[in-house]
PDB file of N, CA and C in Angstrom:
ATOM      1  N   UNK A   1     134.883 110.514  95.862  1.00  0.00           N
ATOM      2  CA  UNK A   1     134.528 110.916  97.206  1.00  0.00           C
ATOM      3  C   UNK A   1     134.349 109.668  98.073  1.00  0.00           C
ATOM      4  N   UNK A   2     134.901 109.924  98.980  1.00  0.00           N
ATOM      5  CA  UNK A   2     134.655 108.654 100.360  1.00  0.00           C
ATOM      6  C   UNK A   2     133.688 108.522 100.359  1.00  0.00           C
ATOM      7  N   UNK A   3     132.906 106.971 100.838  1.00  0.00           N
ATOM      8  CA  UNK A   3     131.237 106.791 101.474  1.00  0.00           C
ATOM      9  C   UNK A   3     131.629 107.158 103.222  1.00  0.00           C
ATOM     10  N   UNK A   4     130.759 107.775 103.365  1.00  0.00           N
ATOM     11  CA  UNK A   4     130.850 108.165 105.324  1.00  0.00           C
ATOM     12  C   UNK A   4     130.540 106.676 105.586  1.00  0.00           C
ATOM     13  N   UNK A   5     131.631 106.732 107.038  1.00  0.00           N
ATOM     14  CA  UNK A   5     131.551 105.860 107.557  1.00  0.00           C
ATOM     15  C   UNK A   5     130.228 105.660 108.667  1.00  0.00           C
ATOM     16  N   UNK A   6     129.425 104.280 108.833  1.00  0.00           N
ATOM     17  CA  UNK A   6     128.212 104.923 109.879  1.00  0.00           C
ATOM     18  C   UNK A   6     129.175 103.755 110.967  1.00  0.00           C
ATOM     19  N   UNK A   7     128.827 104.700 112.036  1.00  0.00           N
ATOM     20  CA  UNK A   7     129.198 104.560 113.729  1.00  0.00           C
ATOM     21  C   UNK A   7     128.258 104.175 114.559  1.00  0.00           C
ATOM     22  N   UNK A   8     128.776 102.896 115.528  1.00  0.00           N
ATOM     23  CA  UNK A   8     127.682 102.720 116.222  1.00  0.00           C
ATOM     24  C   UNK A   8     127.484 103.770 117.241  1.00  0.00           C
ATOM     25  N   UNK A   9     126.018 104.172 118.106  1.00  0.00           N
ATOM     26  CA  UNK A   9     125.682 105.701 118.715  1.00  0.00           C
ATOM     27  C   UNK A   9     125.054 104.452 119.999  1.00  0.00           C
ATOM     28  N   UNK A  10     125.076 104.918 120.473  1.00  0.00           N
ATOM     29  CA  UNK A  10     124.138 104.772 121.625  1.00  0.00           C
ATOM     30  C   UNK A  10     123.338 105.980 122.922  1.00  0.00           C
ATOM     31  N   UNK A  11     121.961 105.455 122.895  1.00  0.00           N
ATOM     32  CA  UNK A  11     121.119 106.551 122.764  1.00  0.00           C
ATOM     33  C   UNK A  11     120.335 105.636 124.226  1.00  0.00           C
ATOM     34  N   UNK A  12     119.918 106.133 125.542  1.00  0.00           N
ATOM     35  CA  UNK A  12     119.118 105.842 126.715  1.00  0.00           C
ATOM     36  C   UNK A  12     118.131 106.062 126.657  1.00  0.00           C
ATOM     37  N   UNK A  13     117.105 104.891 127.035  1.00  0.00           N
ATOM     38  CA  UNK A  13     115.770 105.152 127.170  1.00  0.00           C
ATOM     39  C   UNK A  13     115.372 104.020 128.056  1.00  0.00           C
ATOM     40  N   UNK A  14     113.911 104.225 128.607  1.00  0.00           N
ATOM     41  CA  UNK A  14     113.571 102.981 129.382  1.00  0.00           C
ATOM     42  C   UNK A  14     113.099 101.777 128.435  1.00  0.00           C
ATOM     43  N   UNK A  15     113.234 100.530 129.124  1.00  0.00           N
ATOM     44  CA  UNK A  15     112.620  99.304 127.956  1.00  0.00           C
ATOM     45  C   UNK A  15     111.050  99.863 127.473  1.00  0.00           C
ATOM     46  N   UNK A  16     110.764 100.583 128.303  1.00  0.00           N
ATOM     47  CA  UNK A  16     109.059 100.794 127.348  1.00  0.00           C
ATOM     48  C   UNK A  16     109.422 102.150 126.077  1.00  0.00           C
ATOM     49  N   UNK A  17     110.433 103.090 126.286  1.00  0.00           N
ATOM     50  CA  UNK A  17     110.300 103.376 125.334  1.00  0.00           C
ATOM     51  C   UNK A  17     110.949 103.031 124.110  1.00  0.00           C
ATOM     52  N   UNK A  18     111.906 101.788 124.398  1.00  0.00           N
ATOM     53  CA  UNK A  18     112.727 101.511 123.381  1.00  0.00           C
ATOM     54  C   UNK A  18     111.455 100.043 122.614  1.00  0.00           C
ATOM     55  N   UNK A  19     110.800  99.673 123.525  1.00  0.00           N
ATOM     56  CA  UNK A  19     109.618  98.822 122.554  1.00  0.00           C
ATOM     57  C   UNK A  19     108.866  99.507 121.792  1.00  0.00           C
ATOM     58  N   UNK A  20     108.492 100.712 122.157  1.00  0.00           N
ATOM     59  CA  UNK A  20     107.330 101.512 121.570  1.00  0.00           C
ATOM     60  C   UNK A  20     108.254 102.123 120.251  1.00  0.00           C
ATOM     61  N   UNK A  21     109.407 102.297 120.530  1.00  0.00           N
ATOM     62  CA  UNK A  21     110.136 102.775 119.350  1.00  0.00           C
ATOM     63  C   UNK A  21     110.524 101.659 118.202  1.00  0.00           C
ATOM     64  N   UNK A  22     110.799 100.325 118.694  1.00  0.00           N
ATOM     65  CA  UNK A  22     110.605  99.053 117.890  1.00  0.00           C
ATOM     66  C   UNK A  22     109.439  98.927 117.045  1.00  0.00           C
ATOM     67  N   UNK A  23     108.485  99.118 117.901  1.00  0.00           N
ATOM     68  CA  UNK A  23     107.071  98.878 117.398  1.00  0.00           C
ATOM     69  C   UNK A  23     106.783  99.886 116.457  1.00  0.00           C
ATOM     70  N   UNK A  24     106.813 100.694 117.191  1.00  0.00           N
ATOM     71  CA  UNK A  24     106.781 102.120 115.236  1.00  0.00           C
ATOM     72  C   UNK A  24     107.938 101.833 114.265  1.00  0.00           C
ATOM     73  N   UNK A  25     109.027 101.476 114.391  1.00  0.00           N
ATOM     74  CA  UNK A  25     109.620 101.215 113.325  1.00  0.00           C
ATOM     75  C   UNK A  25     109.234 100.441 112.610  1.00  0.00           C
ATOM     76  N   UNK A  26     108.409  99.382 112.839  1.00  0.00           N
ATOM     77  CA  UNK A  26     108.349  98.307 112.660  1.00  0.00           C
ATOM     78  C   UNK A  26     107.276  98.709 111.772  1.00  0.00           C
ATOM     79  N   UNK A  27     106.300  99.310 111.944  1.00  0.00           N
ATOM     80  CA  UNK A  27     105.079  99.645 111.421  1.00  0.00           C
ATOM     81  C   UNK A  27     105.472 100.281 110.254  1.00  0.00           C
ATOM     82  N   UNK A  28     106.578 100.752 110.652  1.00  0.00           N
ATOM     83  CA  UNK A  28     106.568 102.203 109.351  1.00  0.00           C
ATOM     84  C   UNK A  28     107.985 101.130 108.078  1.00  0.00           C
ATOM     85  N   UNK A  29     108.273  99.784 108.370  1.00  0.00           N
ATOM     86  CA  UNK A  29     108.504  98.779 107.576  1.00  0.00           C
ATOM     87  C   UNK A  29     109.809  99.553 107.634  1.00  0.00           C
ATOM     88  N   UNK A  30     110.666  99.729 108.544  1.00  0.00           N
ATOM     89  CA  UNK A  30     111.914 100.043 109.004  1.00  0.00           C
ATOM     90  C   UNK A  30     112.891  99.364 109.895  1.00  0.00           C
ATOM     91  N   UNK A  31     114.025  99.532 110.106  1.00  0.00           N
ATOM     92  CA  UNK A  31     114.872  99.364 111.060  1.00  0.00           C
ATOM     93  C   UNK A  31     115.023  99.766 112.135  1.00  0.00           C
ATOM     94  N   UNK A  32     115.012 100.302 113.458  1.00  0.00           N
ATOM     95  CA  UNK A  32     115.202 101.344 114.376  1.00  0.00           C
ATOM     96  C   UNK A  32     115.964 102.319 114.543  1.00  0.00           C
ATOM     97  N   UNK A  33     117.467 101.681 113.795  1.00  0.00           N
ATOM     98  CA  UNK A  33     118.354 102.705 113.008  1.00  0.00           C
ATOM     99  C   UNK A  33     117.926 103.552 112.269  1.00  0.00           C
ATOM    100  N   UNK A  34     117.107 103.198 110.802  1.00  0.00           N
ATOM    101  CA  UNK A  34     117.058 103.610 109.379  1.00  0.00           C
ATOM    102  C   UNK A  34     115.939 104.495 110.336  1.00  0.00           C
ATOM    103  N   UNK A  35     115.018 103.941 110.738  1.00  0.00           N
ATOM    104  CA  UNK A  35     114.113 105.043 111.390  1.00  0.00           C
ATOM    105  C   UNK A  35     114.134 106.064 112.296  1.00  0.00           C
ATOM    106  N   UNK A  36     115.322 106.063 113.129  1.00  0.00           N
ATOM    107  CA  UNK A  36     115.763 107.406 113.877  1.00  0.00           C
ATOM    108  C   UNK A  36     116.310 107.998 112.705  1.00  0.00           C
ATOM    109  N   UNK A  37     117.280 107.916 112.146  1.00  0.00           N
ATOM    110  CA  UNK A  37     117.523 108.495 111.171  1.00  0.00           C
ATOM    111  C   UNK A  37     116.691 109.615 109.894  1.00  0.00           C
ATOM    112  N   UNK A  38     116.357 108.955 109.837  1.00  0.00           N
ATOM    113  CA  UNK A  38     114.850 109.287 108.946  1.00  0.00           C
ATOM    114  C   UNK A  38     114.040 110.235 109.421  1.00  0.00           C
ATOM    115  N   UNK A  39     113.867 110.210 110.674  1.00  0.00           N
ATOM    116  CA  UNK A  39     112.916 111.124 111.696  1.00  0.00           C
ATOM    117  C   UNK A  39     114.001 112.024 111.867  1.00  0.00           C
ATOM    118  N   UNK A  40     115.283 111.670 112.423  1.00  0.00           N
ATOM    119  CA  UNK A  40     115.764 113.136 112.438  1.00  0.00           C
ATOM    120  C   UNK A  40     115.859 114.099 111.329  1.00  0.00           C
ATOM    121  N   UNK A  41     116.178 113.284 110.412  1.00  0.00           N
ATOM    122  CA  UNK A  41     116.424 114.263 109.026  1.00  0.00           C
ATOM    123  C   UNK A  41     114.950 114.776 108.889  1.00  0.00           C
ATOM    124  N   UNK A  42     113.691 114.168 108.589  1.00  0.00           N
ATOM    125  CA  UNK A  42     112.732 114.727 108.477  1.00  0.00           C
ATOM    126  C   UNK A  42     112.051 116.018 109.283  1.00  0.00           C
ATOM    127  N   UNK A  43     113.111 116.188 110.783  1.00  0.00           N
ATOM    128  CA  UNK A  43     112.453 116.834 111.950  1.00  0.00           C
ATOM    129  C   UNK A  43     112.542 118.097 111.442  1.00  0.00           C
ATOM    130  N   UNK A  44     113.607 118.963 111.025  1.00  0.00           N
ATOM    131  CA  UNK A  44     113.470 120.183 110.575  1.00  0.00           C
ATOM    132  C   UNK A  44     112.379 120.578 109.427  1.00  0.00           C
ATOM    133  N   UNK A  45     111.663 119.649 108.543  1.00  0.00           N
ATOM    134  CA  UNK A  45     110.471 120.042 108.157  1.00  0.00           C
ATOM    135  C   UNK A  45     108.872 119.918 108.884  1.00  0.00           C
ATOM    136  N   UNK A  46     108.846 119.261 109.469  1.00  0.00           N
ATOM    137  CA  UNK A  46     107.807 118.473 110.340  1.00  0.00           C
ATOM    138  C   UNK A  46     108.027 118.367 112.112  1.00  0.00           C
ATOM    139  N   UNK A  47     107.856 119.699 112.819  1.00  0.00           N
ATOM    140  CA  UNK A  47     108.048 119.864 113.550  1.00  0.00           C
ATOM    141  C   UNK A  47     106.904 119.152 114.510  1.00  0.00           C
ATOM    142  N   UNK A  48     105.844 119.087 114.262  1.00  0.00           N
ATOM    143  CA  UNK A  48     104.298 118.571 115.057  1.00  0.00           C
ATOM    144  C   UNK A  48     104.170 117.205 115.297  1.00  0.00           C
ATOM    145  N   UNK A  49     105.130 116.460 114.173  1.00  0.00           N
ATOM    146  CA  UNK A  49     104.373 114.829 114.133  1.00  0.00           C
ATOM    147  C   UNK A  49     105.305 114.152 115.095  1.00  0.00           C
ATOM    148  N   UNK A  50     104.114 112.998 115.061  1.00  0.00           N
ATOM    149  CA  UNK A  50     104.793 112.328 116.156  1.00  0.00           C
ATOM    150  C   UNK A  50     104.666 110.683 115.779  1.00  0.00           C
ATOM    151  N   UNK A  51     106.390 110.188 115.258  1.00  0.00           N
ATOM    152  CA  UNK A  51     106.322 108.814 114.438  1.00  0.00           C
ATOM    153  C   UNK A  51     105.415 108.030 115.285  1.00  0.00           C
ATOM    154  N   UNK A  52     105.408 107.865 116.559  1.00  0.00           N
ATOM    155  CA  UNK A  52     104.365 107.118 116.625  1.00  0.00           C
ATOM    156  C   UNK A  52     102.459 106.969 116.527  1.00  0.00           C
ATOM    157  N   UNK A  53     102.025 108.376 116.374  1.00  0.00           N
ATOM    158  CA  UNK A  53     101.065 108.787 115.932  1.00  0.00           C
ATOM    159  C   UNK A  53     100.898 108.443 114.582  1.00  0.00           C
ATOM    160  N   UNK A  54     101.922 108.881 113.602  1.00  0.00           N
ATOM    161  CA  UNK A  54     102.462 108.264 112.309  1.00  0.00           C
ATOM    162  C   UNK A  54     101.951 106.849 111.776  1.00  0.00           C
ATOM    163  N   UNK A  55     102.648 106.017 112.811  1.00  0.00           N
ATOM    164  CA  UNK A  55     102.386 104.925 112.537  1.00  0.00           C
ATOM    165  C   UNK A  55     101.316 103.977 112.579  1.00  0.00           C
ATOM    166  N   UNK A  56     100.289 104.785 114.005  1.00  0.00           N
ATOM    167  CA  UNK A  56      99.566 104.183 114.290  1.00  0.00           C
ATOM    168  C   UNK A  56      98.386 104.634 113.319  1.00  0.00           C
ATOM    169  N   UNK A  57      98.429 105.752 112.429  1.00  0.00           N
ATOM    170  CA  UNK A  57      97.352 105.779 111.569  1.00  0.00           C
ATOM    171  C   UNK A  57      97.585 105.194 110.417  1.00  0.00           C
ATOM    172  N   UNK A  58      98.881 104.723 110.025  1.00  0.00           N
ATOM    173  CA  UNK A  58      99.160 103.643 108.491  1.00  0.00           C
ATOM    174  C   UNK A  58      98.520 102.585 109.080  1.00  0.00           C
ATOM    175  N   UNK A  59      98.267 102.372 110.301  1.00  0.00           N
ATOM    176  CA  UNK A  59      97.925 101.165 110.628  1.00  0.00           C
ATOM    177  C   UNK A  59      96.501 100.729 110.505  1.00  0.00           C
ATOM    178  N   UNK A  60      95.705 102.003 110.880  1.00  0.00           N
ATOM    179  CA  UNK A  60      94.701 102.435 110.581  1.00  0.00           C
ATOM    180  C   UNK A  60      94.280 102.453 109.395  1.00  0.00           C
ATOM    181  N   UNK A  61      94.773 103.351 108.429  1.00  0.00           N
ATOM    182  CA  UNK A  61      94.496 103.280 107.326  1.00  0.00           C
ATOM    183  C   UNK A  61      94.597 101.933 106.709  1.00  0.00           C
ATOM    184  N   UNK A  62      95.898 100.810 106.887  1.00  0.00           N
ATOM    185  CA  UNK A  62      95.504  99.937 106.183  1.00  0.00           C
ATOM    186  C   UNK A  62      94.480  98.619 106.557  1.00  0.00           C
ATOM    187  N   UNK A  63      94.439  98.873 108.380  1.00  0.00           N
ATOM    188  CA  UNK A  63      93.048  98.109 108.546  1.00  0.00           C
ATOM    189  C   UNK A  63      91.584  98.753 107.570  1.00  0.00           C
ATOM    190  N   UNK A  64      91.833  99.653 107.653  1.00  0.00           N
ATOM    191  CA  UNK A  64      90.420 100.391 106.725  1.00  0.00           C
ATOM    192  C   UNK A  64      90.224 100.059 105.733  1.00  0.00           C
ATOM    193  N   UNK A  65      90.995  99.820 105.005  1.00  0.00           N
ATOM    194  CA  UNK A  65      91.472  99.148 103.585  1.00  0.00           C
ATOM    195  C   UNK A  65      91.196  97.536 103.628  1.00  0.00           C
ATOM    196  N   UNK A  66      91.377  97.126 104.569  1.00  0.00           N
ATOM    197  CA  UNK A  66      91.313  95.225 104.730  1.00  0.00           C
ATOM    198  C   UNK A  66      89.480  95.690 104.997  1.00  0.00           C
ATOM    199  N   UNK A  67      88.768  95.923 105.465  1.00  0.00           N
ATOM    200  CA  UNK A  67      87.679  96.176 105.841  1.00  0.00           C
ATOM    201  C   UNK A  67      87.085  96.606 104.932  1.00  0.00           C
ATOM    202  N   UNK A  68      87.140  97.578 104.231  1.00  0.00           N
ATOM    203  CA  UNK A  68      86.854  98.170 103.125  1.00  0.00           C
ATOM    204  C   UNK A  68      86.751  96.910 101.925  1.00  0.00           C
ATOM    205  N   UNK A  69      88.006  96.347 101.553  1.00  0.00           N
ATOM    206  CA  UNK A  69      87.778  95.159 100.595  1.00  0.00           C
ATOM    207  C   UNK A  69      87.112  94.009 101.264  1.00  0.00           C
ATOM    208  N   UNK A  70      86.841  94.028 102.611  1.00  0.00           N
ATOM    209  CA  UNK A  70      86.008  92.442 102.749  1.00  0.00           C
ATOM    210  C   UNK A  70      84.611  92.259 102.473  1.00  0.00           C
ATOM    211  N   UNK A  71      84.003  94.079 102.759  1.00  0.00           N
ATOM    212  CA  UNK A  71      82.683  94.748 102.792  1.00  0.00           C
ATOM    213  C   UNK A  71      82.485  94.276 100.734  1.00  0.00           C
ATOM    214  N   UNK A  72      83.581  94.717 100.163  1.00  0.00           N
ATOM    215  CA  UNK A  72      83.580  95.095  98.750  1.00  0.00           C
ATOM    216  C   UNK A  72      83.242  93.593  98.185  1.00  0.00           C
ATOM    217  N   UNK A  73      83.655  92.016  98.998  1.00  0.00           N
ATOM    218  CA  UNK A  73      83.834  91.067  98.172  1.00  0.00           C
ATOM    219  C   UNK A  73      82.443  90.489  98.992  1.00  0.00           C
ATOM    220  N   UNK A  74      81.955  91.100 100.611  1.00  0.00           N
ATOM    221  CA  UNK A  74      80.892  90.424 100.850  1.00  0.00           C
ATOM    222  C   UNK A  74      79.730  90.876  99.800  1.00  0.00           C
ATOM    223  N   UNK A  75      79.812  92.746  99.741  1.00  0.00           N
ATOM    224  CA  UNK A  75      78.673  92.617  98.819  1.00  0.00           C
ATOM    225  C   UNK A  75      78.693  92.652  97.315  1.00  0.00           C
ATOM    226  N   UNK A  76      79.966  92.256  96.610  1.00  0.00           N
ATOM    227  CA  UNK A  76      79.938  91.519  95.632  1.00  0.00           C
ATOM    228  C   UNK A  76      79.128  90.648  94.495  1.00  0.00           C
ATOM    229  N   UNK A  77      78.137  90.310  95.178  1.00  0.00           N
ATOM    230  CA  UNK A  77      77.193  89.541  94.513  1.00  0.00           C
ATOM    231  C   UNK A  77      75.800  90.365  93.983  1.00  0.00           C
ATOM    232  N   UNK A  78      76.225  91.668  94.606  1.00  0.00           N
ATOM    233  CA  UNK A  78      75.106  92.611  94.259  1.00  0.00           C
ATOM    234  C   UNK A  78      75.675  94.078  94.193  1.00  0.00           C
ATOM    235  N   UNK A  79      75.760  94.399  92.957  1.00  0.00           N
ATOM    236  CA  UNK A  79      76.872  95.629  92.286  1.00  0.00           C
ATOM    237  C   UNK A  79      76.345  96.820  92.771  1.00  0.00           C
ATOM    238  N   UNK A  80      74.859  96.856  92.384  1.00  0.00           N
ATOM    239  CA  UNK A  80      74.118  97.932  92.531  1.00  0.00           C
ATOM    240  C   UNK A  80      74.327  98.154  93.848  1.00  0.00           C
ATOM    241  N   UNK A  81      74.488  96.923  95.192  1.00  0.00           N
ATOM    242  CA  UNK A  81      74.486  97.765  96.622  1.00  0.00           C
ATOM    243  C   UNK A  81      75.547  98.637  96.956  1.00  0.00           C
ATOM    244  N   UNK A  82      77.055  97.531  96.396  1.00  0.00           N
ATOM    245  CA  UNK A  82      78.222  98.295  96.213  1.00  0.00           C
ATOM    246  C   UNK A  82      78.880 100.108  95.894  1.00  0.00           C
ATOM    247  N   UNK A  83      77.338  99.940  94.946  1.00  0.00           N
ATOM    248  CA  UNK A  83      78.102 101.495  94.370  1.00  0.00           C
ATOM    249  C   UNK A  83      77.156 102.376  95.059  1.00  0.00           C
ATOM    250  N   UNK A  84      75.957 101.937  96.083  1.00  0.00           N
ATOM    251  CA  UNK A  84      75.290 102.643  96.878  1.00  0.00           C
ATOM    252  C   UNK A  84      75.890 102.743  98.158  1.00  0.00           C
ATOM    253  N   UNK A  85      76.495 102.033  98.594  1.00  0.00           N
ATOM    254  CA  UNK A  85      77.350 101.990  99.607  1.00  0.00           C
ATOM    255  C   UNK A  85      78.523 102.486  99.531  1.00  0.00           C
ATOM    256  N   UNK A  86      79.145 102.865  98.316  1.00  0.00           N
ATOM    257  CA  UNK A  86      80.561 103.803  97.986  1.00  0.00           C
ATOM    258  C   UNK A  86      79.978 104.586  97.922  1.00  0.00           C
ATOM    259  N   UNK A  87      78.753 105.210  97.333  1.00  0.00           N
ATOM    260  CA  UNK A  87      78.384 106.650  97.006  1.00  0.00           C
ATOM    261  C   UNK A  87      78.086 107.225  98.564  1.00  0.00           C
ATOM    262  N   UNK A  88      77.330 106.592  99.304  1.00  0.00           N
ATOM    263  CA  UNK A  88      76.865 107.155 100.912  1.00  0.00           C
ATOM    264  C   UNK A  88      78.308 107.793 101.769  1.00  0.00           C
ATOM    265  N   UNK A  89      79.253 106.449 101.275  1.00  0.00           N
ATOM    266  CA  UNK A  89      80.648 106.721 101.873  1.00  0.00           C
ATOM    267  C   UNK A  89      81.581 108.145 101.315  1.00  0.00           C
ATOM    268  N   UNK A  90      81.450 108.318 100.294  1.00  0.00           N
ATOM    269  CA  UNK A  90      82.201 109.720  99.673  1.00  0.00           C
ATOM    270  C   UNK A  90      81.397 110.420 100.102  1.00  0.00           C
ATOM    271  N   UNK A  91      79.891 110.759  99.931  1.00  0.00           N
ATOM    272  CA  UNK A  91      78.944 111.396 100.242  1.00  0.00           C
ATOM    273  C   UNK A  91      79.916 112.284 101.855  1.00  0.00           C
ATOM    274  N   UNK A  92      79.607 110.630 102.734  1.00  0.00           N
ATOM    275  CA  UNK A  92      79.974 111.141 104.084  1.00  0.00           C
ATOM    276  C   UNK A  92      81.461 112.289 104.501  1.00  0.00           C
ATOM    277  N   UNK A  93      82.307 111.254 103.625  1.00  0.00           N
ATOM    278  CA  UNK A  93      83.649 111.914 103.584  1.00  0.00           C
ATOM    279  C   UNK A  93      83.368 113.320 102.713  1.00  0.00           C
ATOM    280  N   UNK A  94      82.998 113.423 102.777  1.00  0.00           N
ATOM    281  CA  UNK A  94      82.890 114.979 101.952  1.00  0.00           C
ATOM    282  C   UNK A  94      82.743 116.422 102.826  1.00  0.00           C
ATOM    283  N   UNK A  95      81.391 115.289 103.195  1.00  0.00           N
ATOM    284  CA  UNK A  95      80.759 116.319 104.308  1.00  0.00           C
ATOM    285  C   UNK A  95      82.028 116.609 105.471  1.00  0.00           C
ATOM    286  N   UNK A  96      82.400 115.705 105.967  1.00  0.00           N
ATOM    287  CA  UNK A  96      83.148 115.659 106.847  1.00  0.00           C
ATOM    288  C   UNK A  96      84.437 116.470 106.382  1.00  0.00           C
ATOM    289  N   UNK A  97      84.927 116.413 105.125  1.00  0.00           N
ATOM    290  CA  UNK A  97      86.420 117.366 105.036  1.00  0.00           C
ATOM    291  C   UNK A  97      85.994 118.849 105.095  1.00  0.00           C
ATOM    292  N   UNK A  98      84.465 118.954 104.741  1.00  0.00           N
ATOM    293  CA  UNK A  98      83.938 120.536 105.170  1.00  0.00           C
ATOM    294  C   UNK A  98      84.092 120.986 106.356  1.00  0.00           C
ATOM    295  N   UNK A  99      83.746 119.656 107.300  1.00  0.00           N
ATOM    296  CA  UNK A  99      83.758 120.280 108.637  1.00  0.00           C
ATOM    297  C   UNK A  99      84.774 120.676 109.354  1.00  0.00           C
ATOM    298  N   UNK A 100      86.113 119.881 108.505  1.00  0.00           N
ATOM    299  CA  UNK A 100      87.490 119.857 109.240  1.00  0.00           C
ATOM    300  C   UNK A 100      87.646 121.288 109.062  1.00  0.00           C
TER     301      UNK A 100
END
């Protein structure tokens, strides 16, 4: 079987939305190509999301994560606070997926 050939497309937008579309690709560790792509194919399951909403919570999430381990190595030197301070934190998240 042949490999399909890919074609260059060209697609209009203003420079702010073609940065903002850079910038989420970028986030989501893509191409702008590979990432329209991707979003379209994905669109018929996932009608609500919005890649740049998408992106901006990986971003989120992995600042949370850098924060999360700096908290983990400041209080480090004292285990017992650590696992009082993870326990308060699930504690919280708990409560909170009830409320969702």
């Amino acid at each position: 079987m042949k490999k399909p050939t890919r074609k260059q497309r060209t697609v209009m937008m203003t420079d702010s939305d073609w940065q903002d579309l850079k910038e989420t690709a970028a986030a989501a560790g893509m191409t702008v190509s590979a990432f329209i792509v991707h979003r379209l194919a994905g669109s018929a399951e996932d009608h609500g999301s919005d890649p740049r909403t998408d992106a901006r919570l990986e971003r989120i999430e992995r600042s949370v994560r850098i924060l999360e381990e700096i908290e983990r190595l400041r209080l480090s030197a004292d285990d017992e606070t650590w696992e009082k301070v993870s326990a308060i934190v699930e504690a919280r998240m708990e409560i909170d997926r009830k409320l969702d």
